[in-house]
C-alpha atoms as a PDB file:
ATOM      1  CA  UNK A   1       8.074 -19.040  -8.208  1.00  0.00           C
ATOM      2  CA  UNK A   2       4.129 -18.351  -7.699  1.00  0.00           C
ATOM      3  CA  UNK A   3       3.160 -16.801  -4.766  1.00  0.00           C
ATOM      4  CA  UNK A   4       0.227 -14.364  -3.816  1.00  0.00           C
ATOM      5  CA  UNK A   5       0.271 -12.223  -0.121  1.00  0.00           C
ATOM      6  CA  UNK A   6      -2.745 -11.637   1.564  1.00  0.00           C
ATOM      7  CA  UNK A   7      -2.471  -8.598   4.715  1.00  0.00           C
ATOM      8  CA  UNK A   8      -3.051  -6.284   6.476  1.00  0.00           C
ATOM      9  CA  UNK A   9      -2.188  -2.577   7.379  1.00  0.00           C
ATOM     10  CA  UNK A  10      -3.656   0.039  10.048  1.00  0.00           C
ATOM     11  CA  UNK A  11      -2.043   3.046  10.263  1.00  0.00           C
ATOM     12  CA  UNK A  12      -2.633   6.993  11.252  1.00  0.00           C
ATOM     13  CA  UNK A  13      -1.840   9.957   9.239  1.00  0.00           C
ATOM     14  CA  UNK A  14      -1.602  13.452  10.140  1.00  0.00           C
ATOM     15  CA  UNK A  15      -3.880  16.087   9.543  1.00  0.00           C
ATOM     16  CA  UNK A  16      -2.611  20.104   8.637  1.00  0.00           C
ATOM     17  CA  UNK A  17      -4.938  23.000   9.686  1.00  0.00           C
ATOM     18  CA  UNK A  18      -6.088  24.978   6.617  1.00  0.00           C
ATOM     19  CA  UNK A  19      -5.568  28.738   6.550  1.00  0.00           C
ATOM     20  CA  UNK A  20      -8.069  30.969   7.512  1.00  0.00           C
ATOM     21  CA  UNK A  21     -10.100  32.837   5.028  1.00  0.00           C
ATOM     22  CA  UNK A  22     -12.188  35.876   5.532  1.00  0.00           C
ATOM     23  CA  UNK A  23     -14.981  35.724   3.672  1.00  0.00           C
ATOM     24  CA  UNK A  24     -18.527  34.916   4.894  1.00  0.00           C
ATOM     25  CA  UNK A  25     -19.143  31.605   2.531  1.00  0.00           C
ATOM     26  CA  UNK A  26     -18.010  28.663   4.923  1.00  0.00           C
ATOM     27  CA  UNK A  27     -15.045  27.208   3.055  1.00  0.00           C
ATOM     28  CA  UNK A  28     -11.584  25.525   3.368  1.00  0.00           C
ATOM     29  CA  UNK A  29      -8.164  26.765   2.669  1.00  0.00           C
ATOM     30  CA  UNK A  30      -7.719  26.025  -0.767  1.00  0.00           C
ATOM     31  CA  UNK A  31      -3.684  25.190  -0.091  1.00  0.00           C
ATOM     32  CA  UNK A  32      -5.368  22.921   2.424  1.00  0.00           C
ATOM     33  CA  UNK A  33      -7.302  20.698   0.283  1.00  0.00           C
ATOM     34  CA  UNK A  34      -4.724  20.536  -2.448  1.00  0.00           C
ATOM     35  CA  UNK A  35      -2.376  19.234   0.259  1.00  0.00           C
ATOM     36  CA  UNK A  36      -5.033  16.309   1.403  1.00  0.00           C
ATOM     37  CA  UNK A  37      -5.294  15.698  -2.003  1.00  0.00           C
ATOM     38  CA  UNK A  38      -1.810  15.035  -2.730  1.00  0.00           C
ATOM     39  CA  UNK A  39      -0.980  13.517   0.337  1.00  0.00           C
ATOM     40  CA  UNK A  40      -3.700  10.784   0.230  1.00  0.00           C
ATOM     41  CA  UNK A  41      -3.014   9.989  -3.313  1.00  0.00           C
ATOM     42  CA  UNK A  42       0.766   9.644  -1.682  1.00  0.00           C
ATOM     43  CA  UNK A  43      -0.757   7.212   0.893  1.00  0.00           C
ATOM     44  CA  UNK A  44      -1.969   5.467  -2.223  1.00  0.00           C
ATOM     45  CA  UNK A  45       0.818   5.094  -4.029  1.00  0.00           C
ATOM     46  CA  UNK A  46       1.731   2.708  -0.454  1.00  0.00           C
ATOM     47  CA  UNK A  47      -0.662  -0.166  -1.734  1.00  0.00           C
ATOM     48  CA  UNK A  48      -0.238   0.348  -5.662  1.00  0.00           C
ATOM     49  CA  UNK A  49       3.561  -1.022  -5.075  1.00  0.00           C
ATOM     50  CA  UNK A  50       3.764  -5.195  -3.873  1.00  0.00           C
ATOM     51  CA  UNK A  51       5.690  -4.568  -0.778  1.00  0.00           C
ATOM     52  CA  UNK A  52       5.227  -7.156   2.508  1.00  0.00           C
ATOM     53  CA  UNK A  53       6.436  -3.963   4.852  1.00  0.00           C
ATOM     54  CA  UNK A  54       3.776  -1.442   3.904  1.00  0.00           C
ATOM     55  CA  UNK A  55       1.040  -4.380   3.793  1.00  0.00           C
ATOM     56  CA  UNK A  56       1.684  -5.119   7.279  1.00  0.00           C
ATOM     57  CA  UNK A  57       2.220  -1.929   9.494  1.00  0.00           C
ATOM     58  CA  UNK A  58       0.880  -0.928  12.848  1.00  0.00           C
ATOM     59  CA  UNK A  59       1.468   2.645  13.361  1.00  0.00           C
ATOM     60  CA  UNK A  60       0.578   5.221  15.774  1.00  0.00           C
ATOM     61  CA  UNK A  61       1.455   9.518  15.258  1.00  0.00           C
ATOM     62  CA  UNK A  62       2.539  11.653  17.735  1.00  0.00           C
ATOM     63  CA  UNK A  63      -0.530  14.181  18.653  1.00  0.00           C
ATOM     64  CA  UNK A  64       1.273  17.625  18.760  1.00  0.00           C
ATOM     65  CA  UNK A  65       0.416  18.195  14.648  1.00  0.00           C
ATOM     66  CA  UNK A  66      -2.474  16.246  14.281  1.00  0.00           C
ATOM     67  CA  UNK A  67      -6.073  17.680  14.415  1.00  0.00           C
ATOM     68  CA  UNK A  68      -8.543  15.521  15.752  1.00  0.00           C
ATOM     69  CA  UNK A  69      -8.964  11.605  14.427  1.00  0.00           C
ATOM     70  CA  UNK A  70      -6.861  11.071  11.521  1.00  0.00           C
ATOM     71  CA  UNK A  71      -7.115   6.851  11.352  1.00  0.00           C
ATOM     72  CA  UNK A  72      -5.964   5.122   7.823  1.00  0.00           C
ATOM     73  CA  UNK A  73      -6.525   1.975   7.538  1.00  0.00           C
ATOM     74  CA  UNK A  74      -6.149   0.088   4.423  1.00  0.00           C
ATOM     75  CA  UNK A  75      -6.644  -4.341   3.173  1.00  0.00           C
ATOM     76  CA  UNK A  76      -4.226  -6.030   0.175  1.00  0.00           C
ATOM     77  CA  UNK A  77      -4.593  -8.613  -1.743  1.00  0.00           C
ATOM     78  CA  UNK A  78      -1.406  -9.489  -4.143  1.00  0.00           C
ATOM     79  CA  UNK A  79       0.581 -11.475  -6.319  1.00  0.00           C
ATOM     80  CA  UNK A  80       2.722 -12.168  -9.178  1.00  0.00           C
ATOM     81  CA  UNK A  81       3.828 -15.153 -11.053  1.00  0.00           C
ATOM     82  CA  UNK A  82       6.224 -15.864 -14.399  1.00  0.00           C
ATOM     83  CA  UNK A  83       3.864 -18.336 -16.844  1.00  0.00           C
ATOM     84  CA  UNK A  84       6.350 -20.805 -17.365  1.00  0.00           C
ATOM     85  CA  UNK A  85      10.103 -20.918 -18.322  1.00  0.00           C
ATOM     86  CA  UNK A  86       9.336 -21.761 -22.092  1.00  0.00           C
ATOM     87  CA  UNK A  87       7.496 -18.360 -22.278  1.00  0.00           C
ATOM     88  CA  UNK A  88       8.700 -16.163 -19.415  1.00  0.00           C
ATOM     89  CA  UNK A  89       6.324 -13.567 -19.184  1.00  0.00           C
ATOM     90  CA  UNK A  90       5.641 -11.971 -16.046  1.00  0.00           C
ATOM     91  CA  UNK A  91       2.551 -10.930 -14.390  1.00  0.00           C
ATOM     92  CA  UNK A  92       1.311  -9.048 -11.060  1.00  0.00           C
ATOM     93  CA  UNK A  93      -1.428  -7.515  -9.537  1.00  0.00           C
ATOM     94  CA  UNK A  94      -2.657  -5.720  -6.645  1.00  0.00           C
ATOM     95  CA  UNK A  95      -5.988  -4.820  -5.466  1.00  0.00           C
ATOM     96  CA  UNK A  96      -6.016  -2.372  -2.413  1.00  0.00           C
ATOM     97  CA  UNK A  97      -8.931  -0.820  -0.034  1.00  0.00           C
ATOM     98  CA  UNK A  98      -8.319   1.860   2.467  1.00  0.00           C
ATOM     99  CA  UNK A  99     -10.302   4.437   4.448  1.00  0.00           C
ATOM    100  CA  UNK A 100      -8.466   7.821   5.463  1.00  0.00           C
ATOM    101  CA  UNK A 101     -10.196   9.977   8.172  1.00  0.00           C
ATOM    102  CA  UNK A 102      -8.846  13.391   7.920  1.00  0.00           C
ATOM    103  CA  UNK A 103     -10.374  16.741  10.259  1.00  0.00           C
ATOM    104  CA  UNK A 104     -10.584  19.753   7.815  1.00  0.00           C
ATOM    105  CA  UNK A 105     -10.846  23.138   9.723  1.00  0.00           C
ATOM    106  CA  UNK A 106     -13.524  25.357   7.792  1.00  0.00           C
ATOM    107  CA  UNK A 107     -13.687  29.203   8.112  1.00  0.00           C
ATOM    108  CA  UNK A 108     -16.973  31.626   7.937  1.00  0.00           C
ATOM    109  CA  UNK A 109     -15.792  34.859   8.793  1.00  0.00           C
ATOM    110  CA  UNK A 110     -14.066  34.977  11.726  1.00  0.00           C
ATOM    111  CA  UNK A 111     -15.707  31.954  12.831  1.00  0.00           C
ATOM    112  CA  UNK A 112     -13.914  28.538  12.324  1.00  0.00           C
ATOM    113  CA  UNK A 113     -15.675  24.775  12.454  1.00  0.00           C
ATOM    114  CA  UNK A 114     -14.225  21.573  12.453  1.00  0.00           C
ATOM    115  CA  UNK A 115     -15.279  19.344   9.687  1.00  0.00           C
ATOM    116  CA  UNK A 116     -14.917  15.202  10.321  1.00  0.00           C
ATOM    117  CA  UNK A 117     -14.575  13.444   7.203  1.00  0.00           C
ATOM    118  CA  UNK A 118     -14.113   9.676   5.726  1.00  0.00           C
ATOM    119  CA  UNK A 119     -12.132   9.441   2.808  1.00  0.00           C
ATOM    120  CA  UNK A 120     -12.346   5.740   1.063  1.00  0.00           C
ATOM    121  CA  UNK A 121     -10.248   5.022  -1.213  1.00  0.00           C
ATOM    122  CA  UNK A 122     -10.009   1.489  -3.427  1.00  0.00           C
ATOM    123  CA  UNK A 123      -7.047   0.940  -6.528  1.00  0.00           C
ATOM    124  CA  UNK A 124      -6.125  -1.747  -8.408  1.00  0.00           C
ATOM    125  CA  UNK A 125      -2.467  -2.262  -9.824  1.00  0.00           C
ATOM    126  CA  UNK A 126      -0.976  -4.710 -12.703  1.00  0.00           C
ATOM    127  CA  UNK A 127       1.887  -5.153 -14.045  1.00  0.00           C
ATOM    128  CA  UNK A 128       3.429  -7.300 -16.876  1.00  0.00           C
ATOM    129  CA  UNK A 129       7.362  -8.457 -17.429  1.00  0.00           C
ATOM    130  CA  UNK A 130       9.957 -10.256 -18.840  1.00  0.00           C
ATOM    131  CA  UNK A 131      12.042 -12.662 -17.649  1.00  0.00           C
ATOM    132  CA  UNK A 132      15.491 -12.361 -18.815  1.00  0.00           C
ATOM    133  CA  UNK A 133      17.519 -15.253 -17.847  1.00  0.00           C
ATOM    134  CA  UNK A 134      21.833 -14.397 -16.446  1.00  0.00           C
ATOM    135  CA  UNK A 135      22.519 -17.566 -14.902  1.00  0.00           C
ATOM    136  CA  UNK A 136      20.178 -20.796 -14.077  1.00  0.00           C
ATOM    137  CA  UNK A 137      19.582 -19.032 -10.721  1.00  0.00           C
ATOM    138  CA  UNK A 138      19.650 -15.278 -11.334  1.00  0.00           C
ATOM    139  CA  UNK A 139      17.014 -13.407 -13.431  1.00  0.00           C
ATOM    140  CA  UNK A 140      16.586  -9.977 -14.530  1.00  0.00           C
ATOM    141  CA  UNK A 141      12.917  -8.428 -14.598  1.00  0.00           C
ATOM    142  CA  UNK A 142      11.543  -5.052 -15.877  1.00  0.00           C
ATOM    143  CA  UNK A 143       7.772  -5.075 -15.601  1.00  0.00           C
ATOM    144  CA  UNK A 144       5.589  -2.573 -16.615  1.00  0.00           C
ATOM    145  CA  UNK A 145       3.029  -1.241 -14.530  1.00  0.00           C
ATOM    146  CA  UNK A 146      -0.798   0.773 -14.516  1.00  0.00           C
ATOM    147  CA  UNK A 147      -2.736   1.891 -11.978  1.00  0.00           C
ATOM    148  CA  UNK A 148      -5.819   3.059 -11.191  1.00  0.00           C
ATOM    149  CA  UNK A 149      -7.874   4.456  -8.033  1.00  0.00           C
ATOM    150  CA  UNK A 150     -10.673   6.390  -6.795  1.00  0.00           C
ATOM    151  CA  UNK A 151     -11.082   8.546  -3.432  1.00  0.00           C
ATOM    152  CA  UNK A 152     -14.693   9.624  -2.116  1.00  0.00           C
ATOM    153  CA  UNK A 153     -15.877  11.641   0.387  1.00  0.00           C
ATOM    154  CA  UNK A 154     -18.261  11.928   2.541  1.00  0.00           C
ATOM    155  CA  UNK A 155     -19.486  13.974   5.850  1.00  0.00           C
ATOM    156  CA  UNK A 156     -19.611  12.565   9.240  1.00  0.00           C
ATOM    157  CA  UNK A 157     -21.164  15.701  10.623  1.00  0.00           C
ATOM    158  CA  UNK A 158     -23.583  16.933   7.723  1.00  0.00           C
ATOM    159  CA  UNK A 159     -25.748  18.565  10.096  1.00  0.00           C
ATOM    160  CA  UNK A 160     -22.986  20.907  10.912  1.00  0.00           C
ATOM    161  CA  UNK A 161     -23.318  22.900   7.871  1.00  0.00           C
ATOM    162  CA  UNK A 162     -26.621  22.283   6.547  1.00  0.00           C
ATOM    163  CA  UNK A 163     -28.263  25.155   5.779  1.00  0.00           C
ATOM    164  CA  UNK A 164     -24.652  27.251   5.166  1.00  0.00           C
ATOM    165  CA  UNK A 165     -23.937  28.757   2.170  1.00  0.00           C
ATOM    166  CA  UNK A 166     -20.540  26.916   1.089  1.00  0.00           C
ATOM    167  CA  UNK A 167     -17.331  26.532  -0.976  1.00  0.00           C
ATOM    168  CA  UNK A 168     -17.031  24.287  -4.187  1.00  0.00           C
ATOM    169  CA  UNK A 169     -14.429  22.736  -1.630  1.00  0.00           C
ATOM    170  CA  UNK A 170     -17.182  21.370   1.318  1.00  0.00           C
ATOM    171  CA  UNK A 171     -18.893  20.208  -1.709  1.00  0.00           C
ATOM    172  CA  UNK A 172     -16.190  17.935  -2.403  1.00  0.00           C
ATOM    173  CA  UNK A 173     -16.350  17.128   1.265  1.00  0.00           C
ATOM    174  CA  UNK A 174     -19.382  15.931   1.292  1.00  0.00           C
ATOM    175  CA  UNK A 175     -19.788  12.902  -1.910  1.00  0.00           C
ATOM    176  CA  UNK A 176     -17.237  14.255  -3.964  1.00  0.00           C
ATOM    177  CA  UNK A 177     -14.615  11.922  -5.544  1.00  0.00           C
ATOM    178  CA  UNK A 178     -11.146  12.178  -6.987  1.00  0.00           C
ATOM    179  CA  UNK A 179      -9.919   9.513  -9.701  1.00  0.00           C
ATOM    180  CA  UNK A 180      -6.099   8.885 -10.107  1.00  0.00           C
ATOM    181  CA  UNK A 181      -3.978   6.385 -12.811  1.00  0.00           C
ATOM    182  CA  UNK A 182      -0.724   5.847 -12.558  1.00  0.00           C
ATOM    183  CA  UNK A 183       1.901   4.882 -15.222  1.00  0.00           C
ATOM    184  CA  UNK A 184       5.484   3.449 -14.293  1.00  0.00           C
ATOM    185  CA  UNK A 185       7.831   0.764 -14.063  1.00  0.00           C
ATOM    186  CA  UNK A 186       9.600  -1.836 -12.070  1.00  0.00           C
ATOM    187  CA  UNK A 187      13.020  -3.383 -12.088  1.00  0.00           C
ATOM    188  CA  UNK A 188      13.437  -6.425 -10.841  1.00  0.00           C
ATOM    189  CA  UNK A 189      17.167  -9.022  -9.591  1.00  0.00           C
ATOM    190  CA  UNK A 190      15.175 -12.154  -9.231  1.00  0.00           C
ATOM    191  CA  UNK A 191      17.050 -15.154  -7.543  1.00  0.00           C
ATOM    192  CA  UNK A 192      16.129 -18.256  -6.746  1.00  0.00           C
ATOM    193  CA  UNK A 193      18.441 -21.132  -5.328  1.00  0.00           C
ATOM    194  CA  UNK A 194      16.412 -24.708  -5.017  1.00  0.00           C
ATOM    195  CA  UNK A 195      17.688 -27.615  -3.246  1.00  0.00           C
ATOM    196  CA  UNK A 196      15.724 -30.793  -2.090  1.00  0.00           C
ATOM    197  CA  UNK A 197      16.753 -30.027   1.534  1.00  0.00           C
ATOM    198  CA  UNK A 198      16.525 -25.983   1.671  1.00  0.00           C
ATOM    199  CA  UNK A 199      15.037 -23.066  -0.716  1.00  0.00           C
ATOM    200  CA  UNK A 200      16.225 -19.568  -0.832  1.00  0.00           C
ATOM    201  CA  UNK A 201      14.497 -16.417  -2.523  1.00  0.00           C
ATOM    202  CA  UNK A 202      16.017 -13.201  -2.972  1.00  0.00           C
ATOM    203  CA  UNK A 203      14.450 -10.738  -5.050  1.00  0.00           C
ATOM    204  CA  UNK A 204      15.886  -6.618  -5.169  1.00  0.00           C
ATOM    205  CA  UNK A 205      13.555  -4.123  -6.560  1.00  0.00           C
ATOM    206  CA  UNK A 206      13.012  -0.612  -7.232  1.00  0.00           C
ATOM    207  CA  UNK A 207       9.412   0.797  -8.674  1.00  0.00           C
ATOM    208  CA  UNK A 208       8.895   4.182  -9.955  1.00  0.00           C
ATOM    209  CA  UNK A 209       5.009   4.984 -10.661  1.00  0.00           C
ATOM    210  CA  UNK A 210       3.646   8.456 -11.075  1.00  0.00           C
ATOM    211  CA  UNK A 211      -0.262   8.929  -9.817  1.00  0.00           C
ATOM    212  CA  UNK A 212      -2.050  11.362 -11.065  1.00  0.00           C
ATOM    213  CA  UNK A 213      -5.662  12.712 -10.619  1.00  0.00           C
ATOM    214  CA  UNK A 214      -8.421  12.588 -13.376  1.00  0.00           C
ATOM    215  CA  UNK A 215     -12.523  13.539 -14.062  1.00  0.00           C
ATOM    216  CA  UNK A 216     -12.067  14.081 -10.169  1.00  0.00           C
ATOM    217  CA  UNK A 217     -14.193  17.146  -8.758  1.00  0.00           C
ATOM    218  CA  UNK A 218     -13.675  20.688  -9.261  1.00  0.00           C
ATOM    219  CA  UNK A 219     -11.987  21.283  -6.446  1.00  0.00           C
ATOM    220  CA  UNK A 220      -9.143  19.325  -6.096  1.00  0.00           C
ATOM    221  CA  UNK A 221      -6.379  17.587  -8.335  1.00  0.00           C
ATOM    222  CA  UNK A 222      -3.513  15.658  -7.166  1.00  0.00           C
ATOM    223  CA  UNK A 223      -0.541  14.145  -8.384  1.00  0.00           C
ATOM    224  CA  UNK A 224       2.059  12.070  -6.250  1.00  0.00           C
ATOM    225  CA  UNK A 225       5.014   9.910  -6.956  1.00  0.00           C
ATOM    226  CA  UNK A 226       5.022   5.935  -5.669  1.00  0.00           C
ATOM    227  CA  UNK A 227       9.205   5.004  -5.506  1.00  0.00           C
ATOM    228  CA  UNK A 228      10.838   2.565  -3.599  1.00  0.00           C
ATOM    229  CA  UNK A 229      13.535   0.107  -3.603  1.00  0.00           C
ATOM    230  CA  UNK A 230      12.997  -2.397  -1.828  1.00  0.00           C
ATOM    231  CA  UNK A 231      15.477  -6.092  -0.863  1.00  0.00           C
ATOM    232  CA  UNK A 232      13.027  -9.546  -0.003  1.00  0.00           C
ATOM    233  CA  UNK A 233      14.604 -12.491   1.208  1.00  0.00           C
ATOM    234  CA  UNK A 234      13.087 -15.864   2.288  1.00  0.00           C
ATOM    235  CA  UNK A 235      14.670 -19.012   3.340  1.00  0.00           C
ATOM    236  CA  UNK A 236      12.407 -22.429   3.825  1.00  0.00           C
ATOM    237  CA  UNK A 237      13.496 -25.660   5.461  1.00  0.00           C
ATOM    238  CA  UNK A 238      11.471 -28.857   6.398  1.00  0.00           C
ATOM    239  CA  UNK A 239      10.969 -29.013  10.142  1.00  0.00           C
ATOM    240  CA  UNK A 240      11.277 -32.727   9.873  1.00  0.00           C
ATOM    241  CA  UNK A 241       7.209 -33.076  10.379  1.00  0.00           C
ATOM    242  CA  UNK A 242       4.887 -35.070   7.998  1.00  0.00           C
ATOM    243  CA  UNK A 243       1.734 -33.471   6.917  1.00  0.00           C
ATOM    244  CA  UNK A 244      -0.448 -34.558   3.701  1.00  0.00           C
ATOM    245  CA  UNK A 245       2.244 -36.786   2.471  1.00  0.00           C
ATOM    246  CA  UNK A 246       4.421 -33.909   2.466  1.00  0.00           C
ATOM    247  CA  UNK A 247       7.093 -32.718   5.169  1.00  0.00           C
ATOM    248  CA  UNK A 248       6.038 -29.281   7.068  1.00  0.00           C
ATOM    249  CA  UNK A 249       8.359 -26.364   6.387  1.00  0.00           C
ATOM    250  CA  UNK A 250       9.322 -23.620   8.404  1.00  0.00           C
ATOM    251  CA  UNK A 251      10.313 -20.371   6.878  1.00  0.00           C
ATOM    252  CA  UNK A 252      12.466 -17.518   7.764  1.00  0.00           C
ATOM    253  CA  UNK A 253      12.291 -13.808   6.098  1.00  0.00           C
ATOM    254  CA  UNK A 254      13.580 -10.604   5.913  1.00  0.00           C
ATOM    255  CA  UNK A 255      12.495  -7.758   4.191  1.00  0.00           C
ATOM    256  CA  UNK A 256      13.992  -3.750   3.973  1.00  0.00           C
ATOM    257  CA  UNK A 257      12.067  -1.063   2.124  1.00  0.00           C
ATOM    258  CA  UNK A 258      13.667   2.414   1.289  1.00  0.00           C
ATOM    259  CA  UNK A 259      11.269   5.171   0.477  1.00  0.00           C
ATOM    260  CA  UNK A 260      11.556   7.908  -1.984  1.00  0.00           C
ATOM    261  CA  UNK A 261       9.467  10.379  -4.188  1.00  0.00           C
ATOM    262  CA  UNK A 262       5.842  11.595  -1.995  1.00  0.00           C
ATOM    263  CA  UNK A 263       5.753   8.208   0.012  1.00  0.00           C
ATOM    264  CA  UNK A 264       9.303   9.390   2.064  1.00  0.00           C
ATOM    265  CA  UNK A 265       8.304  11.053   5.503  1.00  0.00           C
ATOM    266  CA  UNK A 266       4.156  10.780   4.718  1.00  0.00           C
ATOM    267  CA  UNK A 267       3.439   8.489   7.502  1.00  0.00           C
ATOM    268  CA  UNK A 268       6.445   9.524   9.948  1.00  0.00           C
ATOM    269  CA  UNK A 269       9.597   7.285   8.088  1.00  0.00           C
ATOM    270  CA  UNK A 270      11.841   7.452   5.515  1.00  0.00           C
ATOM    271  CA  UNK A 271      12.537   3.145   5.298  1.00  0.00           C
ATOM    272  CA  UNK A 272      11.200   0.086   6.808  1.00  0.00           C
ATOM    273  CA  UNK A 273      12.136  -3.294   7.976  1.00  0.00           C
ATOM    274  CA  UNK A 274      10.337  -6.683   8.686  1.00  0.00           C
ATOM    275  CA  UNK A 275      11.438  -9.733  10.323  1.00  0.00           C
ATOM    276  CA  UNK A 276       9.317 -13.128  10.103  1.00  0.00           C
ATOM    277  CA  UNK A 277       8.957 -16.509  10.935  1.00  0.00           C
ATOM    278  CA  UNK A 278       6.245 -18.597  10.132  1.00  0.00           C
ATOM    279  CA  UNK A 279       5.156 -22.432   8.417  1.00  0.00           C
ATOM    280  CA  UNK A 280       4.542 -23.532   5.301  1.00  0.00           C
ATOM    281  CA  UNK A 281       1.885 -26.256   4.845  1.00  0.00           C
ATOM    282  CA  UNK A 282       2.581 -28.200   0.962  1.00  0.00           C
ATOM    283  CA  UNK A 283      -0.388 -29.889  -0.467  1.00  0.00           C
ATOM    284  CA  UNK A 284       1.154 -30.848  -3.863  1.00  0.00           C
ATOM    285  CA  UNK A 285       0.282 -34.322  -3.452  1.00  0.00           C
ATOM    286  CA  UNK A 286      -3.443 -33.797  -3.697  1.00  0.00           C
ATOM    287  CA  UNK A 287      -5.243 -32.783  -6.991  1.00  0.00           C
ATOM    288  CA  UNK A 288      -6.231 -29.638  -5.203  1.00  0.00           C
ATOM    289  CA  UNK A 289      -5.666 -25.883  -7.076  1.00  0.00           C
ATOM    290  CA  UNK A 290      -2.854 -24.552  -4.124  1.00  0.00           C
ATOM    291  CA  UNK A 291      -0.178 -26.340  -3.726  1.00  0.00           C
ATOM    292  CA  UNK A 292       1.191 -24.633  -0.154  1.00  0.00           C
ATOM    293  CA  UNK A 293       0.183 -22.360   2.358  1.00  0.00           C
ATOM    294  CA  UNK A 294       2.174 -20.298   4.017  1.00  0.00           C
ATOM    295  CA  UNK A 295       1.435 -18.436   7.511  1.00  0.00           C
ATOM    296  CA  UNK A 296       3.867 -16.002   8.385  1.00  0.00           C
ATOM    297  CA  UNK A 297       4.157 -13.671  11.542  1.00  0.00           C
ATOM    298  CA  UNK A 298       6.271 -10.403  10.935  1.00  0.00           C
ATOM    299  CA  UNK A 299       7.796  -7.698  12.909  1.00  0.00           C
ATOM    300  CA  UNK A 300       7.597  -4.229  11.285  1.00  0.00           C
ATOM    301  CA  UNK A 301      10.037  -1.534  11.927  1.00  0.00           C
ATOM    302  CA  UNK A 302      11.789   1.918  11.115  1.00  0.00           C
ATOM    303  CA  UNK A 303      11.929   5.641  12.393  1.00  0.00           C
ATOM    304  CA  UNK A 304       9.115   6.254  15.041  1.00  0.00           C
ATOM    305  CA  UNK A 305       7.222   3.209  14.110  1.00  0.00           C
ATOM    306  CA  UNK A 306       7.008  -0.664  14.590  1.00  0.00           C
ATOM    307  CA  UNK A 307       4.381  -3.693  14.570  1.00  0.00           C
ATOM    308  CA  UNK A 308       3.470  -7.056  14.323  1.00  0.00           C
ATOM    309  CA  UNK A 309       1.507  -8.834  11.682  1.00  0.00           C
ATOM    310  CA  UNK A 310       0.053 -12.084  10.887  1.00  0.00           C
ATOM    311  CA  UNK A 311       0.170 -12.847   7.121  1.00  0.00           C
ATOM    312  CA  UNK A 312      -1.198 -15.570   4.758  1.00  0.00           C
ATOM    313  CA  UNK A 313      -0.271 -16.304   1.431  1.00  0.00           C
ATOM    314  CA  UNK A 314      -0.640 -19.040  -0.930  1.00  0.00           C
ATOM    315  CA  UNK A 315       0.816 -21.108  -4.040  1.00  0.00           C
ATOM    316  CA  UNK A 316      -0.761 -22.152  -6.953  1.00  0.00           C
END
């Protein structure tokens, strides 16, 4: 099967209030920052993992814990693909952009500021596997996986504190960075059941990749734990339509994500699960690179969240 996923996701986060500290050198809570800086490599560890239910979220947070705006938004671009049945090698990638707007609150003294930020973030994932055949239909996976990511900073209110005396922490604030890689694995139940009138994909997976921070700023390190097991199921048809020599299929899929490790409860849910319906357009016939399309609208939901999407993906 060769398939990449193109979507989208646009979340919020929450922000926690930092501790107040008493001296006069305007600064952060140092428990604070350490927390932001685990908790947005957690939100990382959502796009270092293929998954079609954290690639296409809508989600809003409730506004009693969160302190000012707080957006997340993040783009992924993904795809794997075993080279041929002769030499079953797997491979996978995922590239991944986000942008994380957390509110710090900054003590000088007794006096306390609040401090808008953008966090960007951008990582890149691969994987490689093997193929191990059970039956003609059923195939066992374990991949391999690295990743790798970088978080800046910068101020959205400079002019607030120019001129202050400050903390190695508003330094990182303002154009810092923090670098993470990640080392793990994946285990894959890949099965795939072709007939000339109908196609059915199931594949059952759990990942376990551990992020960790690297030549980041003084100020911060973070570490966070990407696991999930997650069940994918797609069904395609032909409508009974004729386009490019080729009939039009419709397709039918179903997705449920379980969340563990850092990534359980950081954006409001423990599990997730998408619904979706869409067309597949085959251009096999054609000496043309992809050989279908596939648009697909899904329906996103779990515990205090849900959404629609519109996703594209294609087949080389």
């Amino acid at each position: 099967m060769k398939r990449a996923a193109l979507s989208w996701l646009r979340g919020l986060a929450l922000a926690l209030l930092a501790l107040p500290a008493g001296a006069q050198t305007l600064k952060l809570g140092k428990d604070d920052l350490q927390k932001r800086a685990n908790g947005v490599l957690a939100l990382m560890s959502f796009s270092i993992v293929p998954d079609i239910t954290t690639s296409a979220l809508n989600i809003g947070s409730g506004g009693a814990s969160t302190s000012g705006s707080t957006d997340f938004y993040m783009t992924q671009l993904g795809g794997g693909d075993t080279l041929s049945k002769s030499v079953p090698i797997y491979l996978e990638g995922v590239l991944a952009g986000s942008r994380y707007d957390p509110v710090f609150i900054a003590t000088q003294g007794a006096e306390t500021r609040r401090i808008p930020t953008k966090w960007n973030s951008i990582s890149a994932t691969g994987g490689v596997g093997w193929d191990f055949k059970l039956t003609d239909e059923l195939k066992l996976r374990p991949i391999f996986n690295v990743a790798l990511g970088n978080v800046t900073s910068d101020l959205r209110a400079a002019s607030w504190y120019v001129g202050q005396k400050t903390g190695h922490d508003i330094d990182f604030l303002d154009r810092g960075s923090l670098n993470a890689y990640g080392l793990g694995g994946s285990l894959m139940l890949d099965y795939e059941h072709y007939r000339p009138g109908y196609e059915v994909d199931v594949e059952l997976r759990y990942s376990d990749i551990r992020l960790r921070s690297f030549d980041s700023s003084a100020a911060v390190r973070g570490q966070a734990t990407a696991q999930s097991a997650n069940l994918w199921m797609r069904y395609r048809a032909p409508t009974g339509i004729t386009l490019l020599q080729r009939p039009l299929r419709y397709v039918l899929e179903a997705t449920h994500s379980e969340f563990l490790g850092d990534q359980r409860g950081i954006l409001g849910f423990d599990r997730l699960t998408s619904l979706g319906l869409g067309l597949e357009l085959d251009s096999s016939a054609y000496n043309v690179i992809i050989t279908r399309t596939r648009l697909v609208g899904r329906y996103v939901f779990g515990n205090n969240v849900s959404g629609f999407s519109v996703g594209l993906a294609v087949s080389f």
